[in-house]
Protein backbone atom coordinates (compact mmCIF):
# COMPACT_ATOMS: atom_id res chain seq x y z
CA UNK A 1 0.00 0.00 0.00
CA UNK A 2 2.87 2.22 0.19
CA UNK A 3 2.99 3.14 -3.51
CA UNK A 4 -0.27 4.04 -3.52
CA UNK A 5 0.25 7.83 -1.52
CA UNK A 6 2.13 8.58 -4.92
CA UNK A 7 -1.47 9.29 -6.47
CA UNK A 8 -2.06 12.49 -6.20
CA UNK A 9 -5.88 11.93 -5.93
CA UNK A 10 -5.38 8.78 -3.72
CA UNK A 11 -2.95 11.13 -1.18
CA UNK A 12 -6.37 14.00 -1.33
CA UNK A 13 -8.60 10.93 -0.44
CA UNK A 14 -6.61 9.64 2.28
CA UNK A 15 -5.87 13.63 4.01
CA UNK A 16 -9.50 14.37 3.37
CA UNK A 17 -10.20 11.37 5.13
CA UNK A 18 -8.55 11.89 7.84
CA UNK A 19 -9.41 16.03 7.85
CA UNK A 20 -12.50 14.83 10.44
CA UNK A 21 -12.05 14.80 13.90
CA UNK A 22 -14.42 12.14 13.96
CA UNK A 23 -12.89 9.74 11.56
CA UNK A 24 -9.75 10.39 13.91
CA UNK A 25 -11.25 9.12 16.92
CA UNK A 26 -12.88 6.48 15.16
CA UNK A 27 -9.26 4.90 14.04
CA UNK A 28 -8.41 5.45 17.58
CA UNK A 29 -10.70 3.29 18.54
CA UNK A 30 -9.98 0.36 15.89
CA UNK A 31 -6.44 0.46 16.77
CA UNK A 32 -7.19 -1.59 19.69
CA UNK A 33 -8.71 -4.16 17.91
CA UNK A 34 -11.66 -5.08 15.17
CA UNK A 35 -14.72 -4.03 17.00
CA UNK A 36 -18.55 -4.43 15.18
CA UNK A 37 -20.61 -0.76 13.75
CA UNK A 38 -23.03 -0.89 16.97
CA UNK A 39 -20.10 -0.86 19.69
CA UNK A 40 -18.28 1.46 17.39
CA UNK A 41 -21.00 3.70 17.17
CA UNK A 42 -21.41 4.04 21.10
CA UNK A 43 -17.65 3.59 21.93
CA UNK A 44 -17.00 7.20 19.43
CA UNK A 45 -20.70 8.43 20.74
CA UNK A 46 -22.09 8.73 16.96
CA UNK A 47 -25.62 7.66 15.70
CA UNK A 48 -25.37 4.56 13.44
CA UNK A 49 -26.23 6.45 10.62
CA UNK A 50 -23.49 8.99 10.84
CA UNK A 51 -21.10 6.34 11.72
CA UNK A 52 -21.43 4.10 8.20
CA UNK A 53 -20.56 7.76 6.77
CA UNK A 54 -17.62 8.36 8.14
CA UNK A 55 -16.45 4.39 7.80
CA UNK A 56 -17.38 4.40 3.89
CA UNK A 57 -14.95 7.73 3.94
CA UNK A 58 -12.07 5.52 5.60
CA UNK A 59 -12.75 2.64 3.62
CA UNK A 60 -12.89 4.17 0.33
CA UNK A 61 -9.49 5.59 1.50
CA UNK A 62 -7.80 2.25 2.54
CA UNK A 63 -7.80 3.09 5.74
CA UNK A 64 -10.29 0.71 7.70
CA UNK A 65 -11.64 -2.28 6.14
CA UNK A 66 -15.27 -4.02 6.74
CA UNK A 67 -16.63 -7.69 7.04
CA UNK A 68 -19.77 -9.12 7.38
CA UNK A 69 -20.09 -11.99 9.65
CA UNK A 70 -22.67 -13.85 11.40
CA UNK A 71 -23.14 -14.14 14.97
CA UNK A 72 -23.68 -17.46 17.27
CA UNK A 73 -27.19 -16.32 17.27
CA UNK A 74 -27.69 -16.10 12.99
CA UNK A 75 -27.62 -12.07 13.31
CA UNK A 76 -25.71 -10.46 10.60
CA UNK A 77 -22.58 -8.17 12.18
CA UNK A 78 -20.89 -5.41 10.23
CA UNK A 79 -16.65 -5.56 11.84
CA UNK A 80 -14.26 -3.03 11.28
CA UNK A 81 -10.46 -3.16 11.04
CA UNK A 82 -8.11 -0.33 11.03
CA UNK A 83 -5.46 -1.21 7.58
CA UNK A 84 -2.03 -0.77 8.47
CA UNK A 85 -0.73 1.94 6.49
CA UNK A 86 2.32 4.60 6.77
CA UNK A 87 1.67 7.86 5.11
CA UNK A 88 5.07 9.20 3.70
CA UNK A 89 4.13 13.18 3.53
CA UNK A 90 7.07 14.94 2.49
CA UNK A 91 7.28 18.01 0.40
CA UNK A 92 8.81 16.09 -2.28
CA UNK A 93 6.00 13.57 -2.07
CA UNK A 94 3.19 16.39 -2.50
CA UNK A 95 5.36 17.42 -5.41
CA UNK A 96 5.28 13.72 -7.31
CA UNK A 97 1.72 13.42 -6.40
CA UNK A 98 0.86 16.92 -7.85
CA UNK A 99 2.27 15.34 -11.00
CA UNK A 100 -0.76 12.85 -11.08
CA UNK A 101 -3.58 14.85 -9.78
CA UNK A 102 -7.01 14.19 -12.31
CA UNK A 103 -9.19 17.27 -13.17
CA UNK A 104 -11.47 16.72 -10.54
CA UNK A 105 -14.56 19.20 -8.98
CA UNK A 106 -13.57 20.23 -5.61
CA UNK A 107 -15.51 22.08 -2.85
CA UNK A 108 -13.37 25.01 -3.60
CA UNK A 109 -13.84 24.75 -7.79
CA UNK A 110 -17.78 24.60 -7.32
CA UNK A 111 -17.61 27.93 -4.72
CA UNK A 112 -16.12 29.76 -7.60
C-alpha cells in the first residue's frame, strides 16, 4: 500500500479522510482491535447512521476495512479493522503526487 500515496488523488482521499475529527477518533478506537458498527457507534458516541458515513470515507481511503459476519445467534454483524498503512508526507511527495492529480470538482472549484 505504500505506492499508492504517490497518487495524487489517492494522497487528497486519504488527508480528506482523515481532515474529520471524527474519523480520527474512530481509528483510535480500531487500533485496539476489530470491533462491530453498533459498539463502534457508542464507543466514538455517533448515531449509526453517521457512523457508516464516516467508515465508507475511511474505507474508500484504505484506511479501515469491513466484514460481514454472522453471529452465534444467525444475526448479521458489520466488523471493522483499522489497515495498516504509513503515510510518507514529504514536500517532495506532495510534489510527485501533484504530477498525477485528475481534473477533478472540488468544494473550492464549485464555490467559484
Amino acid at each position: 500500500m505504500d505506492d499508492a500515496w504517490r497518487s495524487g488523488d489517492a494522497l487528497l482521499d486519504v488527508l480528506s479522510a482523515l481532515a474529520n475529527p471524527h474519523r480520527l477518533r474512530i481509528i483510535a478506537v480500531l487500533t485496539e482491535g476489530r470491533n462491530y458498527v453498533s459498539q463502534l457507534a457508542r464507543d466514538v458516541g455517533l448515531s449509526r447512521p453517521l457512523l457508516y458515513m464516516h467508515l465508507k470515507k475511511l474505507e474508500d481511503a484504505g484506511l479501515v476495512s469491513g466484514s460481514l459476519e454472522l453471529s452465534e445467534d444467525g444475526r448479521a454483524m458489520k466488523f471493522y479493522a483499522v489497515a495498516e498503512f504509513e503515510i510518507p508526507l514529504t514536500p517532495q511527495v506532495i510534489a510527485c503526487a501533484a504530477l498525477t492529480l485528475t481534473d477533478r470538482d472540488t468544494d473550492t472549484e464549485k464555490e467559484s
